[in-house]
Protein backbone atom coordinates (compact mmCIF):
# COMPACT_ATOMS: atom_id res chain seq x y z
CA UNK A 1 188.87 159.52 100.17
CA UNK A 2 189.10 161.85 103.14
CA UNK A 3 186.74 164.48 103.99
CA UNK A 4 187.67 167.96 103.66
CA UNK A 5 187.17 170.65 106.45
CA UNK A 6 186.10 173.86 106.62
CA UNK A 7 188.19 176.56 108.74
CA UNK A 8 185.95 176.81 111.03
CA UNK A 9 186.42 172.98 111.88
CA UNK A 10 188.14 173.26 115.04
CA UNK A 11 185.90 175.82 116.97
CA UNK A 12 182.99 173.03 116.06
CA UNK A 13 185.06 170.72 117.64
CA UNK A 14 185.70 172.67 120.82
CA UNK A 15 181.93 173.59 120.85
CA UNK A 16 181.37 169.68 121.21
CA UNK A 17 179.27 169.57 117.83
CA UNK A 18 177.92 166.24 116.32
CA UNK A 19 180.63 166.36 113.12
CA UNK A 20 179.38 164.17 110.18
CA UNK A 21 179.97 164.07 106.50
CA UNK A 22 178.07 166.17 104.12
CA UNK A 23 178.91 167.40 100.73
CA UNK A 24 182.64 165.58 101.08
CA UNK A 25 183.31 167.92 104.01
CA UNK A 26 183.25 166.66 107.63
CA UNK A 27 180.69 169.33 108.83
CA UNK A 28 178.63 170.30 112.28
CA UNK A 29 175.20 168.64 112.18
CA UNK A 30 174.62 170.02 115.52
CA UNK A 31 175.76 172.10 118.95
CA UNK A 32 172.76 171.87 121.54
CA UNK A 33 169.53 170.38 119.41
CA UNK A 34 168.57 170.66 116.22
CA UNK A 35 165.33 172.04 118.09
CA UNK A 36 167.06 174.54 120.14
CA UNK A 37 169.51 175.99 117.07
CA UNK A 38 165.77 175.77 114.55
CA UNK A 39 164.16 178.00 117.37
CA UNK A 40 167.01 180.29 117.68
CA UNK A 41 166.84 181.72 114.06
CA UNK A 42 163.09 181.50 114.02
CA UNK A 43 162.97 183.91 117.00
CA UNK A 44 166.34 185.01 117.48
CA UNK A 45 169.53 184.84 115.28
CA UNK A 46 171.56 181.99 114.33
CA UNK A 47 175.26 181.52 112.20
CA UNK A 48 176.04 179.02 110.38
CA UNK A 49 179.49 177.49 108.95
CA UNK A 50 178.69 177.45 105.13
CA UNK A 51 181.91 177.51 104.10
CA UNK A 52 181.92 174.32 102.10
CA UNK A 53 179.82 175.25 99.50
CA UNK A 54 181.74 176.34 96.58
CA UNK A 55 182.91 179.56 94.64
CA UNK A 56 183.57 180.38 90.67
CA UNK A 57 184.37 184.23 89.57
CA UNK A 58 183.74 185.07 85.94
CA UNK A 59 184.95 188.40 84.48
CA UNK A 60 185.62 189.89 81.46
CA UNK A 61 183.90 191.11 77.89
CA UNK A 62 181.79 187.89 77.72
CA UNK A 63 181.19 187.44 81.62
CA UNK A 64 177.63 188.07 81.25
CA UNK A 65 176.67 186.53 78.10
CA UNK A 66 178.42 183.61 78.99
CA UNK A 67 176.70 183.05 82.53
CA UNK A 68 173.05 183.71 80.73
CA UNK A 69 174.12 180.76 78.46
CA UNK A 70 174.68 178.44 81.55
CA UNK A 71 171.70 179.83 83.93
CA UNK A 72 168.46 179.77 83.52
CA UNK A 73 167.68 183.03 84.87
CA UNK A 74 168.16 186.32 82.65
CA UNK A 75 171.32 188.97 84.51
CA UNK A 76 171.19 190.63 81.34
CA UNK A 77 171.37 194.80 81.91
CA UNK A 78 171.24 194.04 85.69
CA UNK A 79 172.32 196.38 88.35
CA UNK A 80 175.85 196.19 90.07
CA UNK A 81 174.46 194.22 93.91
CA UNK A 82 172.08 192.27 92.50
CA UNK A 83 171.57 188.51 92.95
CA UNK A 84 169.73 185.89 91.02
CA UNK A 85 168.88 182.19 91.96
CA UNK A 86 168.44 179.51 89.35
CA UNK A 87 169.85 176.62 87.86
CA UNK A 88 172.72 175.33 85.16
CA UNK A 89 170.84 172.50 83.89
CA UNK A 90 171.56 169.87 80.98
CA UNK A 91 170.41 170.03 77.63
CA UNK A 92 167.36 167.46 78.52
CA UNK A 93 166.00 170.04 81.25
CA UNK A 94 167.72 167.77 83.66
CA UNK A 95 169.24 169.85 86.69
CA UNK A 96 173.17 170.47 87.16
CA UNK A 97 172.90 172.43 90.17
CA UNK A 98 170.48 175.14 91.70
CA UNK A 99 172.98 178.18 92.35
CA UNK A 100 172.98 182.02 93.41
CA UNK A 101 174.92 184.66 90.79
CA UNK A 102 176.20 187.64 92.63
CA UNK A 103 176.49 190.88 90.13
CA UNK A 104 179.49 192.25 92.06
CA UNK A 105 180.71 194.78 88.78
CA UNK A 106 179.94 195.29 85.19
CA UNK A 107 180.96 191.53 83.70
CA UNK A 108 182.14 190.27 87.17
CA UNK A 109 180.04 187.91 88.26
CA UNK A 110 180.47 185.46 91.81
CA UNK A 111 178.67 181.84 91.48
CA UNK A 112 177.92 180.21 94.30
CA UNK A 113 177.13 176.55 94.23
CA UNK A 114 176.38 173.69 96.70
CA UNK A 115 179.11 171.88 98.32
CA UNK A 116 178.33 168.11 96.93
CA UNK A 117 178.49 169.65 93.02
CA UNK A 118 181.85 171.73 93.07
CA UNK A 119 183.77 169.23 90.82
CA UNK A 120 180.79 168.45 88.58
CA UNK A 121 179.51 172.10 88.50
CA UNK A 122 182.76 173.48 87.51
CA UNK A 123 183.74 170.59 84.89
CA UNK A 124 180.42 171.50 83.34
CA UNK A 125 181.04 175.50 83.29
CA UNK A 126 184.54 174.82 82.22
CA UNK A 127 182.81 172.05 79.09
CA UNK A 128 180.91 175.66 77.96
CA UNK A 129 183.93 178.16 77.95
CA UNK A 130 184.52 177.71 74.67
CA UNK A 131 184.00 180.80 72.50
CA UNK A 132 183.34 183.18 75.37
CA UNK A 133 186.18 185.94 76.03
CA UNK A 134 186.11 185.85 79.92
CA UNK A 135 188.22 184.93 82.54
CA UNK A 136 187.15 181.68 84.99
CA UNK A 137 188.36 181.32 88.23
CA UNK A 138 187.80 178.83 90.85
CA UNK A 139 188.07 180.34 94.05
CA UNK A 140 186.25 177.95 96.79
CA UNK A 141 189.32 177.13 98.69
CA UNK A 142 189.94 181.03 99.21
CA UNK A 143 186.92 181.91 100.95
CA UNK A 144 185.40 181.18 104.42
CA UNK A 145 181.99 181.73 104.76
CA UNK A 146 179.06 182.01 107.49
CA UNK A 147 175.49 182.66 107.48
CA UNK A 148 173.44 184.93 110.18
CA UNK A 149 170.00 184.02 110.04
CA UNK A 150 167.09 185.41 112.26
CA UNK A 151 164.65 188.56 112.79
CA UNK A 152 167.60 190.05 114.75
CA UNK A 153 170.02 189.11 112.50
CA UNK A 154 170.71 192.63 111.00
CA UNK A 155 171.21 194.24 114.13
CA UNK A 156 174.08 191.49 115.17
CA UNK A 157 175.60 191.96 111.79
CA UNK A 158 175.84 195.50 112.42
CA UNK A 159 176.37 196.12 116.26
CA UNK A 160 178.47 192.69 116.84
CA UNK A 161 180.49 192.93 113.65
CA UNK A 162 180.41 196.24 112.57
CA UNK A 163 179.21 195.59 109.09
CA UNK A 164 176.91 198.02 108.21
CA UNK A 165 173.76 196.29 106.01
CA UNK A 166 170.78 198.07 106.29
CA UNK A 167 170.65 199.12 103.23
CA UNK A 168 171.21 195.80 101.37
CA UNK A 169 167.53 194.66 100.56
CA UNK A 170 166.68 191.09 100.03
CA UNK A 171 169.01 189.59 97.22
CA UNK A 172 171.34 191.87 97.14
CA UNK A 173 174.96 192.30 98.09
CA UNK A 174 178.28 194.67 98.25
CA UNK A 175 181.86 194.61 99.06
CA UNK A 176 182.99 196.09 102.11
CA UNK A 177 186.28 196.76 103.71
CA UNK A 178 186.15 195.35 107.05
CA UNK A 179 189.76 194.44 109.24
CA UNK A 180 192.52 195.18 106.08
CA UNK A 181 190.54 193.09 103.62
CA UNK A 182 187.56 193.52 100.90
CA UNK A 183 184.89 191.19 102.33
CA UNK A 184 181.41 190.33 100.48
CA UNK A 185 178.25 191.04 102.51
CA UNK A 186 174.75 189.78 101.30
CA UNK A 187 171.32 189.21 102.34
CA UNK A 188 169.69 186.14 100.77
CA UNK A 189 169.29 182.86 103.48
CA UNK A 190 168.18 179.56 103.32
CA UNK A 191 165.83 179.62 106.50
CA UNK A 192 162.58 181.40 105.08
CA UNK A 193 163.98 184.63 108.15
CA UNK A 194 165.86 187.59 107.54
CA UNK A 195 169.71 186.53 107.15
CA UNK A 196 173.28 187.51 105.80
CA UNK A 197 175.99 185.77 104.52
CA UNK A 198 179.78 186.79 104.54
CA UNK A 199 182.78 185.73 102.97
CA UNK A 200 186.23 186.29 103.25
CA UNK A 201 189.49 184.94 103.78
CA UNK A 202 189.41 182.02 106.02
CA UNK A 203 190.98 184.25 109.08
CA UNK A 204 188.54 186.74 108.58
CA UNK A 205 185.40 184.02 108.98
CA UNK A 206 187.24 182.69 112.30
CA UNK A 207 187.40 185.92 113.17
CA UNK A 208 183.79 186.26 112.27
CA UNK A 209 182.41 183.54 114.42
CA UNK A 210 184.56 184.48 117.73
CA UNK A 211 182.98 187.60 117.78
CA UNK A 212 179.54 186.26 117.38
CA UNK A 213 179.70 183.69 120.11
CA UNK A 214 181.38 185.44 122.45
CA UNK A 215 178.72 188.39 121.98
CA UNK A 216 175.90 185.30 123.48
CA UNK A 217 173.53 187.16 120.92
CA UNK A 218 174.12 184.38 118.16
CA UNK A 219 173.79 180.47 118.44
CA UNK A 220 175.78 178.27 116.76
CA UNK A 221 173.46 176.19 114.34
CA UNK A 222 174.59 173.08 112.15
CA UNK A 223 173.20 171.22 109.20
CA UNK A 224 170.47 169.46 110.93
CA UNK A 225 168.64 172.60 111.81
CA UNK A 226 169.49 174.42 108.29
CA UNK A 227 167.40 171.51 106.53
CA UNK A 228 164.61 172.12 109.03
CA UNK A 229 164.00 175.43 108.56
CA UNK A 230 164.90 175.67 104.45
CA UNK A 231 162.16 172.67 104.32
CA UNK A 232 159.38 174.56 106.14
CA UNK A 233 159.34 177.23 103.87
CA UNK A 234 159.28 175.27 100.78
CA UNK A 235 162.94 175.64 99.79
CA UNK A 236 165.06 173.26 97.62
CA UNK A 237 167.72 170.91 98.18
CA UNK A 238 169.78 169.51 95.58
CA UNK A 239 169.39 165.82 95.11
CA UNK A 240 166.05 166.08 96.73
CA UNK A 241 164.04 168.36 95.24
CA UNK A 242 166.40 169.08 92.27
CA UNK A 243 168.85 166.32 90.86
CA UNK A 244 169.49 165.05 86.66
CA UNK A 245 166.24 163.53 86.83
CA UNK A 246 164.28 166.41 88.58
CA UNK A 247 163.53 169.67 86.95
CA UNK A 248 163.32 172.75 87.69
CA UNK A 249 159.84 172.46 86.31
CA UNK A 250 158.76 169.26 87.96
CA UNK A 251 160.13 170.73 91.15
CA UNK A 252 157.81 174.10 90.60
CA UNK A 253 160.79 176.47 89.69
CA UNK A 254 159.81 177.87 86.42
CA UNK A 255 159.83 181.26 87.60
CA UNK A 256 163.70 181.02 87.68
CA UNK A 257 163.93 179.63 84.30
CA UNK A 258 163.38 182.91 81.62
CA UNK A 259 162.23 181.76 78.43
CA UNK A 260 162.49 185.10 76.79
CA UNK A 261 166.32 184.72 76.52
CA UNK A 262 167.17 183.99 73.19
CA UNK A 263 169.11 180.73 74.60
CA UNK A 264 169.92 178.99 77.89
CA UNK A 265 171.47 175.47 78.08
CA UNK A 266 168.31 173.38 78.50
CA UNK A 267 165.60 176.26 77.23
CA UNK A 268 164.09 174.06 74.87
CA UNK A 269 163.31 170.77 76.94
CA UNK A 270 162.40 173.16 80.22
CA UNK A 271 160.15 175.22 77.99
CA UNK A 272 158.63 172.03 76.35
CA UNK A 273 158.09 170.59 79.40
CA UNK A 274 156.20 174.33 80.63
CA UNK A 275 154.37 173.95 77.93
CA UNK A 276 153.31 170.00 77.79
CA UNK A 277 153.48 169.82 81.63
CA UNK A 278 155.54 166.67 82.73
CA UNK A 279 154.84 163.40 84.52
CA UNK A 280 155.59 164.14 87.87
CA UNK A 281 156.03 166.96 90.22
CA UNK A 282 157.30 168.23 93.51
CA UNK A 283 154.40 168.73 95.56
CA UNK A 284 153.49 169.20 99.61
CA UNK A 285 151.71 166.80 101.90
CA UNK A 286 150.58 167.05 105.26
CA UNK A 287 149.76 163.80 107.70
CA UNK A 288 147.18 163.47 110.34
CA UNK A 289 149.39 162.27 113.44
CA UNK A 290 153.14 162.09 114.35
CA UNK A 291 154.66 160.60 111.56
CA UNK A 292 157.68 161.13 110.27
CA UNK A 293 158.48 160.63 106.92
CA UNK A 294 162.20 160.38 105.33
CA UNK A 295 163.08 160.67 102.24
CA UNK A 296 162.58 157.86 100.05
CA UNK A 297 159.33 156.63 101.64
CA UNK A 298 156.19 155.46 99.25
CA UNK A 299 153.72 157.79 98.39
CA UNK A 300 150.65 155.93 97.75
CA UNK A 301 147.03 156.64 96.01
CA UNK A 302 144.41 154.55 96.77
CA UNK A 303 146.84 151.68 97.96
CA UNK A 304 148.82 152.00 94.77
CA UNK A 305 152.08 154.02 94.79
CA UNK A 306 152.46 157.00 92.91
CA UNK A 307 155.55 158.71 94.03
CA UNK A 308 158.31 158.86 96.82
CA UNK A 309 159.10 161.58 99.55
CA UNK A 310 162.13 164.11 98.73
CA UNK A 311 162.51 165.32 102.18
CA UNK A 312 160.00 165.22 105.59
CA UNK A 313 159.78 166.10 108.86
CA UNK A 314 157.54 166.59 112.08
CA UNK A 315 157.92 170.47 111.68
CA UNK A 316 159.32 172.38 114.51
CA UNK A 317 157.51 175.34 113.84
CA UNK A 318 154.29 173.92 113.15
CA UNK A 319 153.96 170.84 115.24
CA UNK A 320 152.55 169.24 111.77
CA UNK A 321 153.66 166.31 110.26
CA UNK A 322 154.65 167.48 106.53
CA UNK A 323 156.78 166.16 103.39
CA UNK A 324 157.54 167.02 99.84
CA UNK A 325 157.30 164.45 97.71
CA UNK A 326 158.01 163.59 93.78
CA UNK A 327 154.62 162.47 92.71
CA UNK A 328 152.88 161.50 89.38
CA UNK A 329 151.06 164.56 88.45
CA UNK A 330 147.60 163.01 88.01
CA UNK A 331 147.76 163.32 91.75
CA UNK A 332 149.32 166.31 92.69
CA UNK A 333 146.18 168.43 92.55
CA UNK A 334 145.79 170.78 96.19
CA UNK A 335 143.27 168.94 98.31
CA UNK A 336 144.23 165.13 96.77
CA UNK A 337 144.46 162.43 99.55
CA UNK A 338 147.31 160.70 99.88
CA UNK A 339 149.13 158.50 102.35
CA UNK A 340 152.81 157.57 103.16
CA UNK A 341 153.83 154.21 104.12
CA UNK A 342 156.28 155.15 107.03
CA UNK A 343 157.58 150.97 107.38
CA UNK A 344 154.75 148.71 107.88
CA UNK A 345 151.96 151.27 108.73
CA UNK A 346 150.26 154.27 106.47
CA UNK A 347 149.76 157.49 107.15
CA UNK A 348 146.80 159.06 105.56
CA UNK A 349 147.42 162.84 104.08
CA UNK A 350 146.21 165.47 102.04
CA UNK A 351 148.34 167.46 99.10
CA UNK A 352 149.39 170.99 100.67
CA UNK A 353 150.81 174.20 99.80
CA UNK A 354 155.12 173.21 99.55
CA UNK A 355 155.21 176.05 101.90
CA UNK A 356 154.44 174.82 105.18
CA UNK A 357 155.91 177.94 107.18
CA UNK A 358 155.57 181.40 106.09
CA UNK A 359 158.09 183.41 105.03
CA UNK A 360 159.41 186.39 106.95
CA UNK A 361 162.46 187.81 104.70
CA UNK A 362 163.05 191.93 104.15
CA UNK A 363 162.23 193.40 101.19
């Protein structure tokens, strides 16, 4: 089956970006470096073409109920601009997706989900309409979208663009008319920095991304770098953190998941599993040296392995080698050693905080 493309796929082209498939979309790992675009939005600003990942408006009398049914966080009574992350997971605590809910009105809601789960994640929500007076819509093949990431991000949003954000605090979003159409405007990211997102009609994001590279203040940043910088700050990525067999418990996400609702698809097992604790967990590691470990790699204890890593770099920011890694939880106590076998040689280590990198969002 082919791979899809965003609108934004030519300009990659003409930029001379490394195109590869992610998500069932053909999609810019990289323009420069994946060390130059990582540096950019950790001292500058960066945008990103995020316009694969998926779209689902629910509105209507049951809009809300029905999205607290299917989330795991509570948007019950919340204000109009708000924005919760969490999860739609299965009834055995297992993990659909990880998602963001946008409160754009009073029972309008905007889900946004990740690019490789579109068909699953909206078979699922479409399996749980039943008995909810709503209307569903799935809307990812109307909107464009790009991401401006970086301490000066807000100041290229508003001077470059012309968007004016500085009131939107972190997770939070509104609608703004901007060239003859309603756009959305938020501030969330998925680089630990300061960062907006936009969407809008697919002429409206190329319109987007002309200004912003022609304005030099703004480097064009692919996937390569966006999985740097989420990683170094502790952030999730579905199917390596999160996935049907991962939690959001084992992955250390029970903060998202309010057991005070009444009900929530998968309250019971998540809550049992709070409660109990569970088997394994998501936990950090940093090595002494220059490895660098990739996901899937042997975490071992004492010779004998005891997990695998979810994701790992030699961290840009840092200069550390680091990982997060799925580990029985009899060993994912702070301060435990453990090594990774990286081939045919292992790396000692030591269990570590998931964030590596501090955070430097708004509030």
């Amino acid at each position: 089956m082919e791979n899809k493309r965003t609108c934004l796929y030519d300009r990659h082209v003409a930029l001379g970006a490394l195109i590869s498939p992610f998500g069932g979309f053909d999609m810019p790992i990289q323009y420069s470096s994946i060390i130059e675009e990582h540096n950019a939005v950790r001292q500058h600003c960066g945008v990103f073409d995020v316009s694969h990942m998926g779209e689902v408006r629910v509105t209507g009398n049951d809009a809300e109920k029905y999205v607290n049914h299917i989330f795991t966080n509570d948007v019950k009574d919340a204000p109009v601009g708000k924005i919760f992350y969490g999860m739609m997971c299965y009834p055995n605590g297992g993990t659909v997706d990880d998602m963001l809910v946008y409160k754009m009105g009073e029972n309008d809601f905007f889900l946004v989900i990740n690019a490789a789960n579109i068909d699953k994640d909206v078979a699922w929500m479409k399996e749980h309409l039943d008995g909810f007076d709503l209307k569903f819509e799935h809307c990812s093949d109307c909107y464009g979208e790009v991401a401006v990431q970086g301490p000066e991000s807000e100041q290229v949003m508003e001077e470059v663009l012309g968007l004016k954000v500085s009131e939107l605090t972190f997770y939070t979003c509104k609608t703004i008319d901007a060239d003859g159409e309603t756009v959305i405007v938020s501030r969330t990211g998925y680089t630990g920095e300061d960062g907006f997102e936009i969407y809008g009609s697919h002429d409206f994001i190329r319109r987007q991304w002309d200004l912003l590279l022609a304005s030099k203040r703004c480097a064009p940043c692919g996937l390569g770098c966006r999985d740097t910088l989420r990683f170094e700050v502790g952030l999730p990525l579905y199917g390596d953190e999160l996935s049907e067999e991962i939690s959001p418990v084992m992955s250390g996400l029970s903060m998202f998941c309010k057991f005070d609702k009444p009900s929530f698809i998968g309250r019971e097992a998540l809550l049992a599993q709070k409660t109990d604790g569970v088997a394994r967990r998501i936990i950090g590691i940093e090595l002494e040296g220059r490895a660098v470990p990739r996901h899937g790699y042997p975490v071992l204890f004492e010779g004998e392995q005891v997990g695998e890593v979810t994701t790992g770099y030699n961290s840009i920011s840092t200069g550390k080698s680091v990982c997060m890694a799925l580990v029985d939880t009899a060993h994912a106590k702070l301060g435990t050693p453990l090594s990774v076998q990286i081939r045919k040689k292992t790396f000692p280590g030591v269990v570590v905080k998931k964030r590596f990198y501090e955070k430097h969002y708004k509030k």
